[in-house]
N, C-alpha and C. Protein backbone atom coordinates (compact mmCIF):
# COMPACT_ATOMS: atom_id res chain seq x y z
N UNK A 1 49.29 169.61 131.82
CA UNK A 1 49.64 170.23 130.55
C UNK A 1 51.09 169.90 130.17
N UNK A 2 52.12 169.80 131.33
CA UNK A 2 52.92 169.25 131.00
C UNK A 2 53.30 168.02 129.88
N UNK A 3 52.19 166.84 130.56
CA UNK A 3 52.70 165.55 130.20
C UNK A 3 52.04 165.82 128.77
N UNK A 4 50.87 166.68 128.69
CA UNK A 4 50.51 166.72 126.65
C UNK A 4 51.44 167.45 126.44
N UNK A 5 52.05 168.02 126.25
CA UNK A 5 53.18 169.13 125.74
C UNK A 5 54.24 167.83 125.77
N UNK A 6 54.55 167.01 126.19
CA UNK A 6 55.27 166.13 125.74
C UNK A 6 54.85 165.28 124.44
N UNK A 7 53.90 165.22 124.06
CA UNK A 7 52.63 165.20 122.86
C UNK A 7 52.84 165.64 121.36
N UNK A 8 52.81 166.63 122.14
CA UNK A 8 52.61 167.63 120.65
C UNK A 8 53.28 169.52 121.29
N UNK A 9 53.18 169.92 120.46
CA UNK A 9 54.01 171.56 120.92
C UNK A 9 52.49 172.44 120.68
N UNK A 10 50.99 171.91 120.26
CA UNK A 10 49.94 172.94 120.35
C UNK A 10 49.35 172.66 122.00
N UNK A 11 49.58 173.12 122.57
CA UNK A 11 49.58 173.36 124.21
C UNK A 11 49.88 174.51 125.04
N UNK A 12 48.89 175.03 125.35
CA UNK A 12 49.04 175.81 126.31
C UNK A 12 48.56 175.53 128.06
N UNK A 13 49.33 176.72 129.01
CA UNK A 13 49.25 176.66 130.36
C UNK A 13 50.29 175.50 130.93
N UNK A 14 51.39 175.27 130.39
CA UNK A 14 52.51 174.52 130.89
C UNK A 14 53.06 175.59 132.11
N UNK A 15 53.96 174.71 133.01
CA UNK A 15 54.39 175.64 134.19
C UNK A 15 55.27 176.62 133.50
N UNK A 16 55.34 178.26 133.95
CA UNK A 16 56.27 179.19 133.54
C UNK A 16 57.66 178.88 133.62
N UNK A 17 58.02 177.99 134.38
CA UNK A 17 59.38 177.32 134.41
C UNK A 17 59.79 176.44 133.06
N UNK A 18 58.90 176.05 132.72
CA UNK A 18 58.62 175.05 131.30
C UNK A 18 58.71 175.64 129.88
N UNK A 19 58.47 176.98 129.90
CA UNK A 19 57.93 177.94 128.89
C UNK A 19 56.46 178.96 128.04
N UNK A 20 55.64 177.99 129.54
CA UNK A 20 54.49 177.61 129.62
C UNK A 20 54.14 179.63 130.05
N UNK A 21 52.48 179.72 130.11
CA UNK A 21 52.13 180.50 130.60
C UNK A 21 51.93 180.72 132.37
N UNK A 22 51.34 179.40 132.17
CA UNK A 22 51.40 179.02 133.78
C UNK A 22 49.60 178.68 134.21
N UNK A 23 49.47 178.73 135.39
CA UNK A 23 47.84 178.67 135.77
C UNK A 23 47.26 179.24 135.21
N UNK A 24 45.90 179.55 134.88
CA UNK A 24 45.29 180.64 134.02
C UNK A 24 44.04 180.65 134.99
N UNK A 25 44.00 179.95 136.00
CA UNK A 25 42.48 180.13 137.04
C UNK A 25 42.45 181.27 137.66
N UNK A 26 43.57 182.01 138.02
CA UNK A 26 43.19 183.35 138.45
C UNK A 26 42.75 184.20 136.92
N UNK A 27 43.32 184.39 136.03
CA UNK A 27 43.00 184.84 134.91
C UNK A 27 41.52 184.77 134.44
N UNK A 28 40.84 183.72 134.50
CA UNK A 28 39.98 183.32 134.32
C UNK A 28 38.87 183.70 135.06
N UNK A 29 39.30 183.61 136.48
CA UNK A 29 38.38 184.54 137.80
C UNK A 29 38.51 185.72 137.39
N UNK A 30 39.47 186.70 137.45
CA UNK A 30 39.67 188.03 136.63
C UNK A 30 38.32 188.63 135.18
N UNK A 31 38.57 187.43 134.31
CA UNK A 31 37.66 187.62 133.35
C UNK A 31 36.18 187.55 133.97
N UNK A 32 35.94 186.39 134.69
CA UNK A 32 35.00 186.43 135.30
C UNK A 32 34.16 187.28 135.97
N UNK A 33 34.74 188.22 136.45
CA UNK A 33 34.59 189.66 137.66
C UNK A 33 34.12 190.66 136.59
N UNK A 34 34.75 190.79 135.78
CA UNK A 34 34.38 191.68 134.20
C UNK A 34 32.80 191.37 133.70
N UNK A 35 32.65 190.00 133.23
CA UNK A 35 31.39 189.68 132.99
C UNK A 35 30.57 189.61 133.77
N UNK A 36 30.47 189.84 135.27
CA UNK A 36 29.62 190.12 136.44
C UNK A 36 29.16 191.07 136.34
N UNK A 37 30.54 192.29 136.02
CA UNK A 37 29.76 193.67 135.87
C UNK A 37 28.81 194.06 134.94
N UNK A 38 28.69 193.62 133.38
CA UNK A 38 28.35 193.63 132.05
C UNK A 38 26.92 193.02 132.71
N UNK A 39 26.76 191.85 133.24
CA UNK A 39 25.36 191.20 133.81
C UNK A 39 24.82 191.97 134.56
N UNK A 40 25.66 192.53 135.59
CA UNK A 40 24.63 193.34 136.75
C UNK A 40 24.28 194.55 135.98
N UNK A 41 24.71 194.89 135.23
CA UNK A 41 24.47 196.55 134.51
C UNK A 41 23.17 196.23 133.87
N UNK A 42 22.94 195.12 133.33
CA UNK A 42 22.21 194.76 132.08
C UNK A 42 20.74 194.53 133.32
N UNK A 43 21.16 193.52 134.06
CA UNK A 43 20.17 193.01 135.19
C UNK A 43 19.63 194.01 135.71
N UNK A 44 20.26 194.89 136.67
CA UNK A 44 19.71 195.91 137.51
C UNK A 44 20.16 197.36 137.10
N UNK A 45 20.71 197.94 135.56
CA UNK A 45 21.05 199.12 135.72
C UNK A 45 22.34 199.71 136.40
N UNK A 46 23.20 198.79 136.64
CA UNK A 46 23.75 199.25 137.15
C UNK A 46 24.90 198.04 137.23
N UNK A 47 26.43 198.53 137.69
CA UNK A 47 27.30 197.72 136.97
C UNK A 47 28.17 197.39 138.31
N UNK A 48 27.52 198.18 139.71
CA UNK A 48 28.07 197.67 141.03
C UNK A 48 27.89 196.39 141.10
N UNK A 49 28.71 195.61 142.13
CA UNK A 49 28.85 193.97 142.59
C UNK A 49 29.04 194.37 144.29
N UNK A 50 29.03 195.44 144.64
CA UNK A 50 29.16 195.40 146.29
C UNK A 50 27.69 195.39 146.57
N UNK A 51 27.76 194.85 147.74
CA UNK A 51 26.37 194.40 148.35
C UNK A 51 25.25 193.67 147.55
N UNK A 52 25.42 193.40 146.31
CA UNK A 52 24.15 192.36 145.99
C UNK A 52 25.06 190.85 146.30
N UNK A 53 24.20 189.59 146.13
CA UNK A 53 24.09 188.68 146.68
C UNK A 53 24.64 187.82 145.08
N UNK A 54 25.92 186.83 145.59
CA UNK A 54 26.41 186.02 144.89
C UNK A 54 26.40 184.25 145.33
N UNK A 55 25.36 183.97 143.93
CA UNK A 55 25.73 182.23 144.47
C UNK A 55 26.45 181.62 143.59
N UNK A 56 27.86 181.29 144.51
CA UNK A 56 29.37 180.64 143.95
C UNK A 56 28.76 179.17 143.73
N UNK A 57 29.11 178.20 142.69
CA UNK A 57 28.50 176.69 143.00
C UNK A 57 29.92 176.29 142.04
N UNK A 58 30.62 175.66 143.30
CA UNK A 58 32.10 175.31 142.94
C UNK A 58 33.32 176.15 143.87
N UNK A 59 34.49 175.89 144.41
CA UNK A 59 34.97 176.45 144.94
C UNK A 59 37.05 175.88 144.65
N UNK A 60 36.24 175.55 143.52
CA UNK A 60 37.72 174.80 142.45
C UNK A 60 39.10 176.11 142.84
N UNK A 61 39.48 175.65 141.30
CA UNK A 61 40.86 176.56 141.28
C UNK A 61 40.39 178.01 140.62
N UNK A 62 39.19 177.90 140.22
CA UNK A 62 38.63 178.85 139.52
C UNK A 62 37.54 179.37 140.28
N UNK A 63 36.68 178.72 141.02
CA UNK A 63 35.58 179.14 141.52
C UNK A 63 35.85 180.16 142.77
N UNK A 64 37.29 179.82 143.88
CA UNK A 64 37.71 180.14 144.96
C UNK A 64 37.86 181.51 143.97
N UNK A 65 39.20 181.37 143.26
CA UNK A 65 39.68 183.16 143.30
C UNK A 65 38.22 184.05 142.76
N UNK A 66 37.27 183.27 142.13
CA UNK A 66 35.97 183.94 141.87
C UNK A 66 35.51 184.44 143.22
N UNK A 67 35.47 183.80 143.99
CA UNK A 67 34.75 184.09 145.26
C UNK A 67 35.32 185.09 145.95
N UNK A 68 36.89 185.15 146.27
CA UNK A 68 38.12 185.66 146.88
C UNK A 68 37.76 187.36 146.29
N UNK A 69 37.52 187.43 144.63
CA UNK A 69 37.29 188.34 144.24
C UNK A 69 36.33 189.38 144.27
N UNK A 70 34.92 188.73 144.46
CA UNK A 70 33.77 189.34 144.63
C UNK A 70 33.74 189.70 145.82
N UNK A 71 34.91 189.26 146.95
CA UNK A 71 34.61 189.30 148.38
C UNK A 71 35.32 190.64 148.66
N UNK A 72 36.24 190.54 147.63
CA UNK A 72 36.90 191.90 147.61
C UNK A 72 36.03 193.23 147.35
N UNK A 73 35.52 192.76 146.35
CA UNK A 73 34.97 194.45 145.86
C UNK A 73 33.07 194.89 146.73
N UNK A 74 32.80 193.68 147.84
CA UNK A 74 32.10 193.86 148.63
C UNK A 74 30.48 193.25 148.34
N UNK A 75 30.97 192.29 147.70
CA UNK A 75 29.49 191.75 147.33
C UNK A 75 29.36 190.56 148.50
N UNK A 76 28.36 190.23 148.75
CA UNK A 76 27.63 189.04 149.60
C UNK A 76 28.06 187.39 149.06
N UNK A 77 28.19 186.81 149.26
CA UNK A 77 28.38 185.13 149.03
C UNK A 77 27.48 184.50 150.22
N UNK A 78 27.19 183.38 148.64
CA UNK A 78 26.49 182.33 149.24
C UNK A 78 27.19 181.07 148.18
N UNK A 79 28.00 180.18 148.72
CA UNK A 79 28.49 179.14 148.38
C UNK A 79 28.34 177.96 148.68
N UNK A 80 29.38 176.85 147.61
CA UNK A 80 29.01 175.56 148.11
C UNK A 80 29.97 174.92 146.81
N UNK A 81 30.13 173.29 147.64
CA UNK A 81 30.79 172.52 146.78
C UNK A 81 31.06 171.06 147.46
N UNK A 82 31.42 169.84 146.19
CA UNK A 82 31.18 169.22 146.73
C UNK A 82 32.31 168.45 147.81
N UNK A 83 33.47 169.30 147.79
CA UNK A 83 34.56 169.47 149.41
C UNK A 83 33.87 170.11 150.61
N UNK A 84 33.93 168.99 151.48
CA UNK A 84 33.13 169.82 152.25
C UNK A 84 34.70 170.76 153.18
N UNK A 85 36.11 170.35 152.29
CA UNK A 85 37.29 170.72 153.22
C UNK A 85 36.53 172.46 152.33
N UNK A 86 36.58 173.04 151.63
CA UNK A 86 36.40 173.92 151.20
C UNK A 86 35.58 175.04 152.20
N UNK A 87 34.61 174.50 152.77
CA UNK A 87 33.89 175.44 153.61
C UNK A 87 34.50 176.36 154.66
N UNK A 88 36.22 175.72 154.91
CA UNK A 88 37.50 176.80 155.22
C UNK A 88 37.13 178.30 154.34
N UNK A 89 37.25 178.14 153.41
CA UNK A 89 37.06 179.41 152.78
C UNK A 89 36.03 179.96 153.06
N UNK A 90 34.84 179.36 152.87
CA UNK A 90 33.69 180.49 153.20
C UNK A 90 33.95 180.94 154.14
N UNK A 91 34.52 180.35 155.56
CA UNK A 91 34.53 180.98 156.88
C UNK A 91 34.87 182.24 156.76
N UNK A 92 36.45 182.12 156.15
CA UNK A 92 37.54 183.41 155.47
C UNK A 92 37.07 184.34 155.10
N UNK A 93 35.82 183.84 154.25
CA UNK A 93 35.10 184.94 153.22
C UNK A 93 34.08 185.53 154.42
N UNK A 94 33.26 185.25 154.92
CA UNK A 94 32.43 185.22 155.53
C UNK A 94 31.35 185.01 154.76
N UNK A 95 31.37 184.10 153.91
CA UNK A 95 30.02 183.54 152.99
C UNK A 95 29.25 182.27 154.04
N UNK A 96 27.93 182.57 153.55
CA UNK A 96 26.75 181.26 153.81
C UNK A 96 27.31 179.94 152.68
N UNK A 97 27.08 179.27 153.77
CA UNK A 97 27.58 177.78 153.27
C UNK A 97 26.01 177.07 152.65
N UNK A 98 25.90 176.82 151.78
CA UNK A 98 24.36 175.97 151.50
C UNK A 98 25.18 174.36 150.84
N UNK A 99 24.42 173.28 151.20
CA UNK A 99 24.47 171.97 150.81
C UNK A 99 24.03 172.43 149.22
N UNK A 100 25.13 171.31 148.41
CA UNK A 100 24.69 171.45 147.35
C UNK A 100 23.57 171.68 146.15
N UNK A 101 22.79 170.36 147.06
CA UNK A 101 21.65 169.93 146.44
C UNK A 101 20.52 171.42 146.94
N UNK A 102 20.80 172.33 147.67
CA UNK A 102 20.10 173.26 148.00
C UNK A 102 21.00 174.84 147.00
N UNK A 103 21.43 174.85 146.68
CA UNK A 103 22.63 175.99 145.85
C UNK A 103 21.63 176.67 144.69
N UNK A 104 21.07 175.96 143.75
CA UNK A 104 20.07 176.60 142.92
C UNK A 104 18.98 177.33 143.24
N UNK A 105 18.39 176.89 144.76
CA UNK A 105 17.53 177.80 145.39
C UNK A 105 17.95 178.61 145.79
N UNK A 106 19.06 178.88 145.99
CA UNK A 106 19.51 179.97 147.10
C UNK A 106 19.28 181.49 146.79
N UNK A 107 18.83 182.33 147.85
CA UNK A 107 18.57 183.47 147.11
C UNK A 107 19.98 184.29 147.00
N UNK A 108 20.20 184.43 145.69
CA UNK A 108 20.85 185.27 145.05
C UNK A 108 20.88 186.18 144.28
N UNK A 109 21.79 187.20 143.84
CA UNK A 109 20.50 187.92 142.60
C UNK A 109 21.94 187.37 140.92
N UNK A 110 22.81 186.84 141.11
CA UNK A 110 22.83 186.11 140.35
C UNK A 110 24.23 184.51 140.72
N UNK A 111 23.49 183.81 139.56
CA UNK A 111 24.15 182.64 140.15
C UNK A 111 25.53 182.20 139.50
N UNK A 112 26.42 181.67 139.65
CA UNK A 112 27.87 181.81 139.37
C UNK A 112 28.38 180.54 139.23
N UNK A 113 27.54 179.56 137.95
CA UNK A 113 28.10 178.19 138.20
C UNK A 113 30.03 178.24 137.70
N UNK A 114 30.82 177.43 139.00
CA UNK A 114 32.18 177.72 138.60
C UNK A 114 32.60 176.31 138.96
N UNK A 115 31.74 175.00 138.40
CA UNK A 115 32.51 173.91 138.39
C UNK A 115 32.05 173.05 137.46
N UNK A 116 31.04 171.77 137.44
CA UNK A 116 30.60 171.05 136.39
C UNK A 116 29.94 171.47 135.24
N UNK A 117 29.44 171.15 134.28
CA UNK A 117 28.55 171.71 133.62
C UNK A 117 27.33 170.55 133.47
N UNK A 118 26.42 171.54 132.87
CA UNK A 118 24.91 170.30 132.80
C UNK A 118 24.03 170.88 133.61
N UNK A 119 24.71 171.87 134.29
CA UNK A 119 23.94 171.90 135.69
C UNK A 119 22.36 172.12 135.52
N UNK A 120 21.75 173.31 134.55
CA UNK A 120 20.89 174.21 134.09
C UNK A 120 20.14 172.89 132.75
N UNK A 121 18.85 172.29 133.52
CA UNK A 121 18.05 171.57 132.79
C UNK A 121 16.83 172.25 132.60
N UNK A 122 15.69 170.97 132.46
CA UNK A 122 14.28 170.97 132.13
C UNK A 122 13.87 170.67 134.28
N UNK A 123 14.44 170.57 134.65
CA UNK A 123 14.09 170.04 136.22
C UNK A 123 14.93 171.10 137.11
N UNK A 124 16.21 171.86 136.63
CA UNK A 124 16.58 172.56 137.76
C UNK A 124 16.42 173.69 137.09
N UNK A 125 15.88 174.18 136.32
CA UNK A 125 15.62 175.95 135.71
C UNK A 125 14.50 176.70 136.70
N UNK A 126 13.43 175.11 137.07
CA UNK A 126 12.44 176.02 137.76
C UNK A 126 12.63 176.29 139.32
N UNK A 127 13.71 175.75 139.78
CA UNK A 127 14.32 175.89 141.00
C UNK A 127 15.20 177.06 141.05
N UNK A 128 15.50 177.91 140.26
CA UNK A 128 15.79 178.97 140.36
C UNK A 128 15.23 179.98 140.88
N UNK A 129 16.26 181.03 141.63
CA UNK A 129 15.99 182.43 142.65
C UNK A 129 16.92 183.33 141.89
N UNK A 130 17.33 182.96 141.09
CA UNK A 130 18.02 184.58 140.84
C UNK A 130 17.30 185.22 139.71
N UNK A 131 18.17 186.51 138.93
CA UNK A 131 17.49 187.01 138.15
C UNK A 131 18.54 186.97 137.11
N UNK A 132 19.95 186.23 137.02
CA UNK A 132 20.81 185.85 136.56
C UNK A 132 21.92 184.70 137.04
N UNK A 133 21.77 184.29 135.12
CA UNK A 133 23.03 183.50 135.93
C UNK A 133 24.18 183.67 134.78
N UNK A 134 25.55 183.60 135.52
CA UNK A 134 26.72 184.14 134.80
C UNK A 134 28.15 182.99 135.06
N UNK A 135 28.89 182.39 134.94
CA UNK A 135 30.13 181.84 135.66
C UNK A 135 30.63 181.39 134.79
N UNK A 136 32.31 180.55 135.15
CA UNK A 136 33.18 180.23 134.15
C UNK A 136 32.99 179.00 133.87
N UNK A 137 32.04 178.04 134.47
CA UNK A 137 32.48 176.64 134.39
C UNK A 137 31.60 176.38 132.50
N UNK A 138 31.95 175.36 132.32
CA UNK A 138 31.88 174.55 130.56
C UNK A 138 30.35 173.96 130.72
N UNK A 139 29.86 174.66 129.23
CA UNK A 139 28.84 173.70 129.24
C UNK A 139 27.76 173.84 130.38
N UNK A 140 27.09 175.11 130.38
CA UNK A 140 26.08 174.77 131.34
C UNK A 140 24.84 174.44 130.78
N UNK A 141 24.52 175.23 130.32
CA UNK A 141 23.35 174.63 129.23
C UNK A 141 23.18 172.41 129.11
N UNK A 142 22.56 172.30 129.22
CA UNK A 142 22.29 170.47 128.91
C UNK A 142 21.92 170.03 128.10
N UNK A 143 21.38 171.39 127.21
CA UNK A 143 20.80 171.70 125.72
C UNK A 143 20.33 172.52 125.44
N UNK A 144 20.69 173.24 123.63
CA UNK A 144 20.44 174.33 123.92
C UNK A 144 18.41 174.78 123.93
N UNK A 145 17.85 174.20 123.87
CA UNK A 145 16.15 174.02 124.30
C UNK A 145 16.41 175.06 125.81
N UNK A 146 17.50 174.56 126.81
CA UNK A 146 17.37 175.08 128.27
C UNK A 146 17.26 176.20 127.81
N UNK A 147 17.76 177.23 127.22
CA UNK A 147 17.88 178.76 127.02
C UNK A 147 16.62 179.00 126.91
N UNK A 148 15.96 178.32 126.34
CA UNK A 148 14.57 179.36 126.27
C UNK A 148 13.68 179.58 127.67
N UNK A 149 14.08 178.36 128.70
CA UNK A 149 13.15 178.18 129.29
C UNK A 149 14.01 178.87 130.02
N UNK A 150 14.94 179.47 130.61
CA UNK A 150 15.62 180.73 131.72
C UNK A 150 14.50 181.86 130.83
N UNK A 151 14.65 181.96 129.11
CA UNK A 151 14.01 183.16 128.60
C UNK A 151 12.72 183.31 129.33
N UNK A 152 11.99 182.26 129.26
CA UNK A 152 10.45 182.34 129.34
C UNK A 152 10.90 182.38 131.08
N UNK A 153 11.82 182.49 132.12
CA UNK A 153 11.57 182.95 133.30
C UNK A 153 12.08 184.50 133.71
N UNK A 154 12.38 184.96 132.50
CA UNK A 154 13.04 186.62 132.47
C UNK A 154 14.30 186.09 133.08
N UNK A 155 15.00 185.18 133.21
CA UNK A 155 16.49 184.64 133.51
C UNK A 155 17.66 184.92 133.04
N UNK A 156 18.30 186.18 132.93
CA UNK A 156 19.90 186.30 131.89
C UNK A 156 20.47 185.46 132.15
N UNK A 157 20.91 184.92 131.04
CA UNK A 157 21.90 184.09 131.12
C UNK A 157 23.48 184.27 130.28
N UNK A 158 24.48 184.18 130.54
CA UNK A 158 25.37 184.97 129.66
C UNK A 158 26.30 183.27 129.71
N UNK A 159 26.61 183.90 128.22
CA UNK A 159 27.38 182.05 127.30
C UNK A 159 28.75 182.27 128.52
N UNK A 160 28.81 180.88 128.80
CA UNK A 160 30.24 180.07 129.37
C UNK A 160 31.95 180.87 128.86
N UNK A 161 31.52 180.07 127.47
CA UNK A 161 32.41 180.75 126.44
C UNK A 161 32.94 182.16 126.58
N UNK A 162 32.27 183.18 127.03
CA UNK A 162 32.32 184.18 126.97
C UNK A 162 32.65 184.85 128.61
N UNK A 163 32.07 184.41 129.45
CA UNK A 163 32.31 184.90 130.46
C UNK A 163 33.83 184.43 131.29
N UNK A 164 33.98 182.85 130.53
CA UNK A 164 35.40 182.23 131.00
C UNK A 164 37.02 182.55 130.40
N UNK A 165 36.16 183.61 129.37
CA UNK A 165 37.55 183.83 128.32
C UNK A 165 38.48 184.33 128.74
N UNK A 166 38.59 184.34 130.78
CA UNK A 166 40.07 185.47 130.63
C UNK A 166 41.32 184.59 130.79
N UNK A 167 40.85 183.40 130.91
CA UNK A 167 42.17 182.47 130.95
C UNK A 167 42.47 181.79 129.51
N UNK A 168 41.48 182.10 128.17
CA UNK A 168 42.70 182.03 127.40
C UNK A 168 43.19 182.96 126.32
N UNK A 169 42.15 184.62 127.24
CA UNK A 169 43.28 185.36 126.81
C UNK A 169 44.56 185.58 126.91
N UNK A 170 44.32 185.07 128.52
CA UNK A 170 46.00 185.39 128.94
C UNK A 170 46.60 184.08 128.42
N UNK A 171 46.60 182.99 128.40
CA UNK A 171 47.48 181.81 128.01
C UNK A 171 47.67 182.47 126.80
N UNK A 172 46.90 182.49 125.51
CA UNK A 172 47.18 183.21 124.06
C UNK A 172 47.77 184.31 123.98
N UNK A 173 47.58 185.03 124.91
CA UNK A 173 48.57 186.53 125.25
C UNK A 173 49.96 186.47 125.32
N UNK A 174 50.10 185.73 126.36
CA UNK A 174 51.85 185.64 126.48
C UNK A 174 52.47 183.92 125.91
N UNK A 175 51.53 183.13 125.51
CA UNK A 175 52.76 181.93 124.65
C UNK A 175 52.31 182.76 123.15
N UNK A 176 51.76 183.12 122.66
CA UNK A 176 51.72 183.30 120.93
C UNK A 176 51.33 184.84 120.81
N UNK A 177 51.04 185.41 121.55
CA UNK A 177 51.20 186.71 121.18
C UNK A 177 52.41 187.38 121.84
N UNK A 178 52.91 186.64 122.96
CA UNK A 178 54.09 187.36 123.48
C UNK A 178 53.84 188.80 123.81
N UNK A 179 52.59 189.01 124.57
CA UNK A 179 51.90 190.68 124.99
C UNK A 179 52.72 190.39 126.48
N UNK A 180 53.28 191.90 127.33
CA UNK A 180 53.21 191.67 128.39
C UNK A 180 52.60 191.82 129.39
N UNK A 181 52.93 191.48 130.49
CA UNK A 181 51.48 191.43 131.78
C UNK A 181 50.92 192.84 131.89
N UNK A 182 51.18 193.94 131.58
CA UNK A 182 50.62 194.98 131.41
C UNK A 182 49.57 195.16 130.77
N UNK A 183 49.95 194.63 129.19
CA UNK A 183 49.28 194.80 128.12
C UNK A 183 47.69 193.68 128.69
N UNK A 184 48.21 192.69 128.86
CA UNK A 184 47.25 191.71 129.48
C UNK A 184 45.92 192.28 130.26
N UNK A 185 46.97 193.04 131.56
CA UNK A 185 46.02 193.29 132.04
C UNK A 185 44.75 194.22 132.31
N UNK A 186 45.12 194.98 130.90
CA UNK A 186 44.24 195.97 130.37
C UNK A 186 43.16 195.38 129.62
N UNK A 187 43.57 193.93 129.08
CA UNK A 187 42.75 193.43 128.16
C UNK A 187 41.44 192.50 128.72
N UNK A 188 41.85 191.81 129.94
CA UNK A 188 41.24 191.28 130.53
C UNK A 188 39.82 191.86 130.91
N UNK A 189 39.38 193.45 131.34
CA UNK A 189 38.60 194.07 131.27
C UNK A 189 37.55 194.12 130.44
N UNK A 190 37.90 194.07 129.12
CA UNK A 190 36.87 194.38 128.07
C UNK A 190 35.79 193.25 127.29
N UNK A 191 36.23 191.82 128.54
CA UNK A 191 35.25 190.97 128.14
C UNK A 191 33.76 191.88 128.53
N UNK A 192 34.03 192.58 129.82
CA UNK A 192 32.81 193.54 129.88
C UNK A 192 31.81 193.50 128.94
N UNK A 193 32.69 194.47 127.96
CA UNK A 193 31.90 195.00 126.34
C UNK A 193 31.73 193.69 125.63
N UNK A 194 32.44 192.91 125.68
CA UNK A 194 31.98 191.32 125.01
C UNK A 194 30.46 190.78 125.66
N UNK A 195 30.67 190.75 126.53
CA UNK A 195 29.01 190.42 127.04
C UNK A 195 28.03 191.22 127.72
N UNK A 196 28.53 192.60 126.92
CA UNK A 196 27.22 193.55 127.08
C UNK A 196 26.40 193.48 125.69
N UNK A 197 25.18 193.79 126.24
CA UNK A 197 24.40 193.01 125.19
C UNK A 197 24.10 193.71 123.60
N UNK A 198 25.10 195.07 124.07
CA UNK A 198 25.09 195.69 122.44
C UNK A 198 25.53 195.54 121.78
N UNK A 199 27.42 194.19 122.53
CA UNK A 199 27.78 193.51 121.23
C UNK A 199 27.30 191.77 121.57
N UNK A 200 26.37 191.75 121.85
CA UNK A 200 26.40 190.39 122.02
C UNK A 200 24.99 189.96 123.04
N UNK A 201 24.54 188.77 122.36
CA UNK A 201 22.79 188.75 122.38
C UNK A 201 22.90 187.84 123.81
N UNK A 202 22.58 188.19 124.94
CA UNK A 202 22.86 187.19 126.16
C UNK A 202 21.64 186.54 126.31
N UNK A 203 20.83 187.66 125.91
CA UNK A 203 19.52 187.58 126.57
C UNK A 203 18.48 186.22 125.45
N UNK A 204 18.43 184.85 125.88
CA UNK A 204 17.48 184.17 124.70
C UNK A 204 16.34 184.62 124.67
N UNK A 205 16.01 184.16 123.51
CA UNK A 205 14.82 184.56 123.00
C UNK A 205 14.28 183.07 122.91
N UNK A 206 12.68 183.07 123.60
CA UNK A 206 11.74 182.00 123.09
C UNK A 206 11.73 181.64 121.83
């Protein structure tokens, strides 16, 4: 972000030394943890994340503090990525390690793509075990046709867009709104109500 900010001045997440906001992947995991709850409430009634079963797929700059986080508030992991140096962390975590190409099966009760996108086709929808899927990474969908077919498997699925937004609330928070980390971190929460489904349609329809 640096070297575009040498570019042009519309840039955000330059280093805080720079003027910048700084990383926004914890921010982003943060937001993330919010829209877990909004899914599990919707999924099972209920808006706990301790003890049901999480499949992490990615263990990036974003996917780890995802994981780091859910490990906190006592939920289960089942991860994977394609570092195999990464599987350090699961140890840490005490998460199940699954090979990639095995991650969509895995039983989870929802799935947490937090790296490529594309992932969610016409060939890997029916390889699904969860009863949701939720995460920050771009673009999961491969088109939007895939939505129907999670619909037609009773599959929640909650938009990218929406569940990844806490990193640019916070980048937009403190370079152009100039809010402080307080204010922030009250705000970060209420993606919740953003992807609960009374303001916002998660659930496709055939």
């Amino acid at each position: 972000m640096s070297v575009i900010g040498e570019r042009t001045v519309h840039v955000c997440c330059r280093p805080v030394e720079e003027g910048g906001s700084g990383d926004s992947s914890l921010h982003t995991a943060r937001g993330t943890l919010a829209a877990l709850g909004a899914v599990a409430e919707e999924a099972f009634g209920s808006s706990e994340l301790a003890g049901r079963t999480f499949g992490v797929i990615g263990l990036g700059a974003v996917g780890a503090h995802v994981a780091r986080l859910l490990n906190r508030v006592g939920a289960r992991l089942v991860v994977t990525d394609i570092d195999p140096a990464t599987r350090r962390l699961a140890e840490e975590l005490g998460a199940t390690w699954v090979d990639r190409d095995d991650a969509l099966a895995a039983e989870a009760v929802i799935l947490v793509p937090a790296a490529l996108g594309g992932l969610l086709t016409a060939r890997t929808v029916p390889r699904l075990r969860c009863a949701a899927v939720a995460g920050p990474a771009n673009n999961q969908l491969d088109e939007p046709a895939t939505a129907r077919l999670l619909a037609a498997r009773g599959i929640l699925w909650a938009p990218d867009v929406v569940v990844s937004a806490g990193g640019v609330v916070h980048a937009t928070g403190v370079e152009l709104r100039r809010e402080s980390a307080e204010h922030l971190t009250k705000r970060l929460p209420r993606i919740t109500a953003r992807v609960s489904p009374t303001r916002l349609r998660v659930r496709c329809r055939p």
